[in-house]
Protein backbone atom coordinates (compact mmCIF):
# COMPACT_ATOMS: atom_id res chain seq x y z
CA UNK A 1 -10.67 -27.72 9.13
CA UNK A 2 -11.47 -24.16 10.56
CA UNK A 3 -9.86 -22.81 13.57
CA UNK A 4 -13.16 -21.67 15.30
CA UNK A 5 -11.76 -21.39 18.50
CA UNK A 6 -8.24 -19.54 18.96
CA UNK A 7 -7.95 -15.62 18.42
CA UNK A 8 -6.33 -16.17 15.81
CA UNK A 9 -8.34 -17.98 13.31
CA UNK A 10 -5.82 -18.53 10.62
CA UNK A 11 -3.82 -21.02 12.22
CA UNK A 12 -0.07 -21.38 11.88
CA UNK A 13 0.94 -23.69 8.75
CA UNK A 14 2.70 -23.08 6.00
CA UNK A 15 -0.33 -21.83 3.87
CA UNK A 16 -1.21 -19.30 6.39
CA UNK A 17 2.58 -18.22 6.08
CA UNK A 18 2.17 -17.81 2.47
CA UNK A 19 -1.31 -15.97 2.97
CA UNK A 20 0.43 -13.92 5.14
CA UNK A 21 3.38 -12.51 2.96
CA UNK A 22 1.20 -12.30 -0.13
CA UNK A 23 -0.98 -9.99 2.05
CA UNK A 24 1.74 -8.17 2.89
CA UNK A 25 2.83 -7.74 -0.84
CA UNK A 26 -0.58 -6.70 -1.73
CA UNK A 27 -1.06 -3.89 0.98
CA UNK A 28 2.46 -2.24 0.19
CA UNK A 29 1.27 -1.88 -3.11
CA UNK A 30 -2.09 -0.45 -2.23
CA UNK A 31 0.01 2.07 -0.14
CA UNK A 32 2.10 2.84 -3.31
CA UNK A 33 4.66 0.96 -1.37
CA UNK A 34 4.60 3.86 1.38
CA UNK A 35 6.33 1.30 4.12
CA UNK A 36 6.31 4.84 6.76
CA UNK A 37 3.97 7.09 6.53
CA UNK A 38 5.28 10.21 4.97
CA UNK A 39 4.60 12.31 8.26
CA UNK A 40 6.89 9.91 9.55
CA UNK A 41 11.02 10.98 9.16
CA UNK A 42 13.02 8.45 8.56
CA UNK A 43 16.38 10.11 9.71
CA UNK A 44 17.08 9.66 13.39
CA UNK A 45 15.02 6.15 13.53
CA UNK A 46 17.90 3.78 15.57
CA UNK A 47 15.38 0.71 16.40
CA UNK A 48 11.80 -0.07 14.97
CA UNK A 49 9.37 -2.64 16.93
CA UNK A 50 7.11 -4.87 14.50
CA UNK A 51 3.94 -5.95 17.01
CA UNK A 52 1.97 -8.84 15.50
CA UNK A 53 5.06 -9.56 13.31
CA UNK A 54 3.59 -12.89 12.08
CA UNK A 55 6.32 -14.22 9.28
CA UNK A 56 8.50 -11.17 9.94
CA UNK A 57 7.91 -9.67 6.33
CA UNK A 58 7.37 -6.31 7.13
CA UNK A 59 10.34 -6.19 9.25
CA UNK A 60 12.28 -7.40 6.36
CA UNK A 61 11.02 -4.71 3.57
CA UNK A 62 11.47 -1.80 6.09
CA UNK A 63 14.88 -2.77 6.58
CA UNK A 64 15.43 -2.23 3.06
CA UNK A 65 13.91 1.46 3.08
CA UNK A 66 16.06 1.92 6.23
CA UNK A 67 19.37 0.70 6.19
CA UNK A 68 20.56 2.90 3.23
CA UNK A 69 21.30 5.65 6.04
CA UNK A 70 24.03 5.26 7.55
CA UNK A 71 23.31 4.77 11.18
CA UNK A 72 23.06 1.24 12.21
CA UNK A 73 19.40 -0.08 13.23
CA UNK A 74 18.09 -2.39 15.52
CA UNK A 75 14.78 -4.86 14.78
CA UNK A 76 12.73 -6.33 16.78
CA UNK A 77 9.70 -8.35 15.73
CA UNK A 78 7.17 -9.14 18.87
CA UNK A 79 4.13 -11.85 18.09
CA UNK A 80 1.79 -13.98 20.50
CA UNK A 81 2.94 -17.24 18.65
CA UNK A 82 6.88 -18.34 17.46
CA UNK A 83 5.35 -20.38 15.25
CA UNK A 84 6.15 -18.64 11.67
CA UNK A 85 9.33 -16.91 13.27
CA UNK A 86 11.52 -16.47 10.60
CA UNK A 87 14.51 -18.86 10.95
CA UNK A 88 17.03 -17.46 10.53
CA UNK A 89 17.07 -13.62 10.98
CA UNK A 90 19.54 -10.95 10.01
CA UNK A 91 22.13 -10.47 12.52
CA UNK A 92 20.27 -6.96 13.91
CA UNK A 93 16.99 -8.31 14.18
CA UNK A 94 15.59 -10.48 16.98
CA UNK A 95 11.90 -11.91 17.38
CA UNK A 96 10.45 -12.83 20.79
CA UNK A 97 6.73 -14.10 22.31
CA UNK A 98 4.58 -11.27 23.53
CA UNK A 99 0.87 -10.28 24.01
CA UNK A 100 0.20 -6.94 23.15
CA UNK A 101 -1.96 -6.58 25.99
CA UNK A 102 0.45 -7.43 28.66
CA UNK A 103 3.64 -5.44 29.77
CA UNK A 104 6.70 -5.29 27.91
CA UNK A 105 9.87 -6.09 29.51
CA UNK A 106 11.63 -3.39 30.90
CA UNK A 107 14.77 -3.76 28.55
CA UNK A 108 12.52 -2.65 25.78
CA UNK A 109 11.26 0.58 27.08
CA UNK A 110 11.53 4.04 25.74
CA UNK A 111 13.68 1.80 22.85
CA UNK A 112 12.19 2.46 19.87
CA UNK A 113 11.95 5.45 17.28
CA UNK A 114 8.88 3.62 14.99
CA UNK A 115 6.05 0.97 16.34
CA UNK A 116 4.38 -1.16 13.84
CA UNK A 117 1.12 -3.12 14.39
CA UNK A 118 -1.17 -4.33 11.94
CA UNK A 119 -4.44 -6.18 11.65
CA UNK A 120 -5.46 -6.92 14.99
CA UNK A 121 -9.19 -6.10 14.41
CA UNK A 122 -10.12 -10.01 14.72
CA UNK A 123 -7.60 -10.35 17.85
CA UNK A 124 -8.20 -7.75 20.55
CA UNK A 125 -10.78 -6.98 22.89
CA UNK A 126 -12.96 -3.89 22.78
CA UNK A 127 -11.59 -3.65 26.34
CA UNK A 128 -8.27 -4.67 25.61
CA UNK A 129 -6.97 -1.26 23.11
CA UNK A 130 -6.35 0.71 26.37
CA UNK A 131 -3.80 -1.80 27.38
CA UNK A 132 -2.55 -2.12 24.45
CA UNK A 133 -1.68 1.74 23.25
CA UNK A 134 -0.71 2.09 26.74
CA UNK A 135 1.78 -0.96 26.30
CA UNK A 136 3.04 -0.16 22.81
CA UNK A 137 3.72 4.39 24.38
CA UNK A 138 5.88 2.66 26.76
CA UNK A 139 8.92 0.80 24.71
CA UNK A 140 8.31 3.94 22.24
CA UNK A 141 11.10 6.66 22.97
CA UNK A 142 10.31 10.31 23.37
CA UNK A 143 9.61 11.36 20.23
CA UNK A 144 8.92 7.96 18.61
CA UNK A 145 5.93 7.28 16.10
CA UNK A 146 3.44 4.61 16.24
CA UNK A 147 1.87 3.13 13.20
CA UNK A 148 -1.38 0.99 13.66
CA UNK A 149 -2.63 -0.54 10.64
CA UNK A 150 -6.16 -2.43 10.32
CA UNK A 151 -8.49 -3.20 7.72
CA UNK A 152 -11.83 -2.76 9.80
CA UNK A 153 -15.23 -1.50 9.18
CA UNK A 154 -14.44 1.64 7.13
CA UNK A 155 -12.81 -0.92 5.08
CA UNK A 156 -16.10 -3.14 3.56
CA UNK A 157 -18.01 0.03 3.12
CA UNK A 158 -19.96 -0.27 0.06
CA UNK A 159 -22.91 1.73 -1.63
CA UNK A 160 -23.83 -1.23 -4.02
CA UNK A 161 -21.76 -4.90 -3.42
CA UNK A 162 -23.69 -7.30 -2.30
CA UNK A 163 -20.52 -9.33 -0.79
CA UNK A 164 -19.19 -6.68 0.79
CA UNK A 165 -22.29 -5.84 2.13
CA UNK A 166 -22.58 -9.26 3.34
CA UNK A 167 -19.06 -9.56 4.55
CA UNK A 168 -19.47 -6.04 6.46
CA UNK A 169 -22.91 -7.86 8.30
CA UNK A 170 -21.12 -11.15 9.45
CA UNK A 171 -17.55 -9.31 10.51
CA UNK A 172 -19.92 -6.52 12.33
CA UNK A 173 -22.15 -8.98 14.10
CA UNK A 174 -19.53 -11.47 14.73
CA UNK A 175 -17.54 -9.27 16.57
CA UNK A 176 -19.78 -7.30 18.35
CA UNK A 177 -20.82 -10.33 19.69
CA UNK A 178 -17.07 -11.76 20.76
CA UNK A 179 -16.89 -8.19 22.21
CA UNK A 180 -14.94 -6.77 19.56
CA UNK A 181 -14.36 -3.48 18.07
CA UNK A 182 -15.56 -3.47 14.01
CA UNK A 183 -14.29 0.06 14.36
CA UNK A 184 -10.52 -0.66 15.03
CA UNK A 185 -9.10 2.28 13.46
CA UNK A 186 -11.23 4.80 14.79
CA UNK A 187 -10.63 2.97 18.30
CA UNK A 188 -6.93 3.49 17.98
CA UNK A 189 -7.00 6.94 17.57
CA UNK A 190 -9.90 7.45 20.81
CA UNK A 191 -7.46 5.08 22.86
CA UNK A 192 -4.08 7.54 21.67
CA UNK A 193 -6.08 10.51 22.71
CA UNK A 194 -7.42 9.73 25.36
CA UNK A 195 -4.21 8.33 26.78
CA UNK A 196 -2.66 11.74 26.86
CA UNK A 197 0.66 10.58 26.14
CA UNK A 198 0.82 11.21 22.13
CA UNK A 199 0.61 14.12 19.83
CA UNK A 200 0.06 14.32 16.21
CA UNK A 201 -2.79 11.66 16.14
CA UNK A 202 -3.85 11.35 12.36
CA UNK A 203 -6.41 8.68 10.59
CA UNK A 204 -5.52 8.11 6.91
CA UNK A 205 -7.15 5.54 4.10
CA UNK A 206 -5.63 4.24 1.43
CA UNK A 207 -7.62 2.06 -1.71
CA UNK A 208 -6.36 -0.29 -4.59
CA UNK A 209 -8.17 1.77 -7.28
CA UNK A 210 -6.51 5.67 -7.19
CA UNK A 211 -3.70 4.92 -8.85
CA UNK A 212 -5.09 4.09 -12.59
CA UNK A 213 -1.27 2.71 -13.97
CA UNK A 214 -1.60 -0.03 -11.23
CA UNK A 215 -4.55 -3.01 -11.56
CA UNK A 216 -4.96 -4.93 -8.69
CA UNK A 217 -8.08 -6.23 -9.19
CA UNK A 218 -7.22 -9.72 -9.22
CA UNK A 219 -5.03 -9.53 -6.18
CA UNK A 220 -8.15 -8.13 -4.47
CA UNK A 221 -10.36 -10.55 -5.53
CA UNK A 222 -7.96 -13.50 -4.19
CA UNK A 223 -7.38 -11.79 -1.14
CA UNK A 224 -10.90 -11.43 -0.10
CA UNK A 225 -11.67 -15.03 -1.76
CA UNK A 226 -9.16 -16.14 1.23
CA UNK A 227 -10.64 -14.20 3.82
CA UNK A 228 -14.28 -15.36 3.24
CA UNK A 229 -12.79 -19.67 3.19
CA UNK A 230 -11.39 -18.81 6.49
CA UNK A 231 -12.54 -15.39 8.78
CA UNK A 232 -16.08 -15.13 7.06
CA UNK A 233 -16.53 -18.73 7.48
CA UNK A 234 -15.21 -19.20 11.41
CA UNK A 235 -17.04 -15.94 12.19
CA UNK A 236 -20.40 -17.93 10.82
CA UNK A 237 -19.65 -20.68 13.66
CA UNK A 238 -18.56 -18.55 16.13
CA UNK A 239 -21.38 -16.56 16.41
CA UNK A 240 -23.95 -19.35 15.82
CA UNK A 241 -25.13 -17.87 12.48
CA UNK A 242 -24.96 -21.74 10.63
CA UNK A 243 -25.01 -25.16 12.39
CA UNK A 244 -21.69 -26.56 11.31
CA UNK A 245 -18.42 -26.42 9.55
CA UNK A 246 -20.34 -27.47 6.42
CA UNK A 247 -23.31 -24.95 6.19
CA UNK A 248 -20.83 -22.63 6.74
CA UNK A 249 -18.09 -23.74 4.10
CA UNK A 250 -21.30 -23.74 1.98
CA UNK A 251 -22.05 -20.35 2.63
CA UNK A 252 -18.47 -19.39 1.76
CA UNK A 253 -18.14 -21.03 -1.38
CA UNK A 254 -21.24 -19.43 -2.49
CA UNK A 255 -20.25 -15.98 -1.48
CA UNK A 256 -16.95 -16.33 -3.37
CA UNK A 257 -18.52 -17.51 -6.36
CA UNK A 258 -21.31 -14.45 -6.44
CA UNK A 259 -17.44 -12.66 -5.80
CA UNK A 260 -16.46 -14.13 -8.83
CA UNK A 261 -19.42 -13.18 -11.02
CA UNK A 262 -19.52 -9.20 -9.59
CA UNK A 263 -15.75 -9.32 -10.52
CA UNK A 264 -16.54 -10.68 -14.30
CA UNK A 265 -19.29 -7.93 -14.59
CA UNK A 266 -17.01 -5.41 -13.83
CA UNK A 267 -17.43 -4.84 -9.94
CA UNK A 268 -14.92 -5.71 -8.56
CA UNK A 269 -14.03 -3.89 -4.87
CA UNK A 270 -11.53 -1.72 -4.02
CA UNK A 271 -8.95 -2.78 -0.80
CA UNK A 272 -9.35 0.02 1.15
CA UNK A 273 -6.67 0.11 4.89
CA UNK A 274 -6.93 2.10 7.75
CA UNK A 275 -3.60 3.88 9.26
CA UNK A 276 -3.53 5.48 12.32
CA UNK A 277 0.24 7.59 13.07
CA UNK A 278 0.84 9.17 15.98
CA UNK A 279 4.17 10.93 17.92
CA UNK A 280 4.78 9.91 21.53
CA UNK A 281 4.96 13.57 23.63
């Protein structure tokens, strides 16, 4: 059954958990496996905030990349929902409930030397960014970088696919109408600058098909299979575009076959991600 209703329309189960990581895997690899953005220095980082932490992943794989120096670092993964909370964490990392768009408690300001947020295009408010940048600038430390991630409208641009075409109609309307920003990224960035409180503010893209030793065509294709079953097909309901849960499975299952055939001939579509990176003054 589709979550139609919550902010999140994923929902919470095990498959969603497994979704989630095997996103995760996908979009390091897009990146080259760039973790921190290269303007980004990794020396001097004592404490790194993961907002939207979901299964924790991230948090895990950074850890990696930072705990060869030698200083020790503190993680702390921040979500609306427990619910895929790892279980048991590593002994320097700590999860907790929090909305982005409420305050942080005061223990956590000026904390943290890197912010991480990802894919919260679906989640937030048009309204709601100020809060958040505002929110996220306060437990960052002088100094500290912030690293917003989304896959938004610059990401199902297409000159000539059909189903991105499609998919860039339904996740534009859809959210306009919710009151949503398609245009996450470039949001970010407005929000950062026009807080006044960061420095540095930089968009960059990355996409699945520069690097020519590394295919991930098929990893595409099952990622956006996934993502038309579930956000393509609640956005359909949502914004009263089909009837009912079964016009608009129908309509899925249709798009991810034409998917299918596009891929076979050939077409497949790049994964392209927004980052936005900015210092806090």
């Amino acid at each position: 059954m589709l979550n139609t209703q919550e902010k999140y329309v994923f929902g919470r189960g095990q498959k969603e958990t497994e979704r989630l990581d095997a996103q995760h895997i996908l979009l390091a690899k897009v990146t080259g496996n760039t973790l921190i953005h290269p303007s980004i220095p990794k020396e001097g980082i004592l404490s790194v905030a993961d907002v939207g932490t979901g299964t924790g992943i991230w948090l895990r794989d950074i850890a990696q990349v930072l705990d060869n120096t030698e200083s020790k670092i503190y993680y702390h993964g921040f979500d609306i929902s427990a619910e895929q909370f790892p279980i048991a964490p590593s002994r320097n990392t700590r999860f907790t409930v929090q909305d982005i768009t409420l305050p942080f408690p005061e223990e956590h300001w000026n904390r943290y030397g890197l912010v991480h947020v990802r894919l919260l295009v679906a989640a937030l408010d048009e309204t709601e960014y100020k809060k958040a940048v505002w929110n996220l600038a306060a437990i960052l430390r002088p100094g500290g970088y912030l690293q917003w991630e989304e896959i938004d409208e610059e990401s199902y641009s297409s000159i000539d696919n059909p189903v991105i075409d499609e998919l860039y109609r339904c996740f534009s309307h859809s959210l306009e109408a919710e009151g949503k920003c398609f245009a996450a990224s470039a949001k970010v960035v407005s929000e950062c600058q026009e807080a006044g409180l960061f420095q540095e503010v930089q968009r960059v893209a990355y996409r699945s098909d520069t690097n020519p030793e590394v295919d991930l065509r098929a990893e595409v294709q099952a990622r956006l299979a996934t993502i038309i079953k579930t956000l393509y097909a609640s956005l359909l309901i949502r914004s009263g575009q089909v009837e009912d849960e079964n016009a608009a499975n129908e309509r899925a299952v249709r798009l991810i076959e034409q998917l299918a055939g596009l891929c076979k001939e050939g077409k497949s579509p790049p994964q392209k991600i927004m980052w936005v990176v900015a210092r806090k003054a």
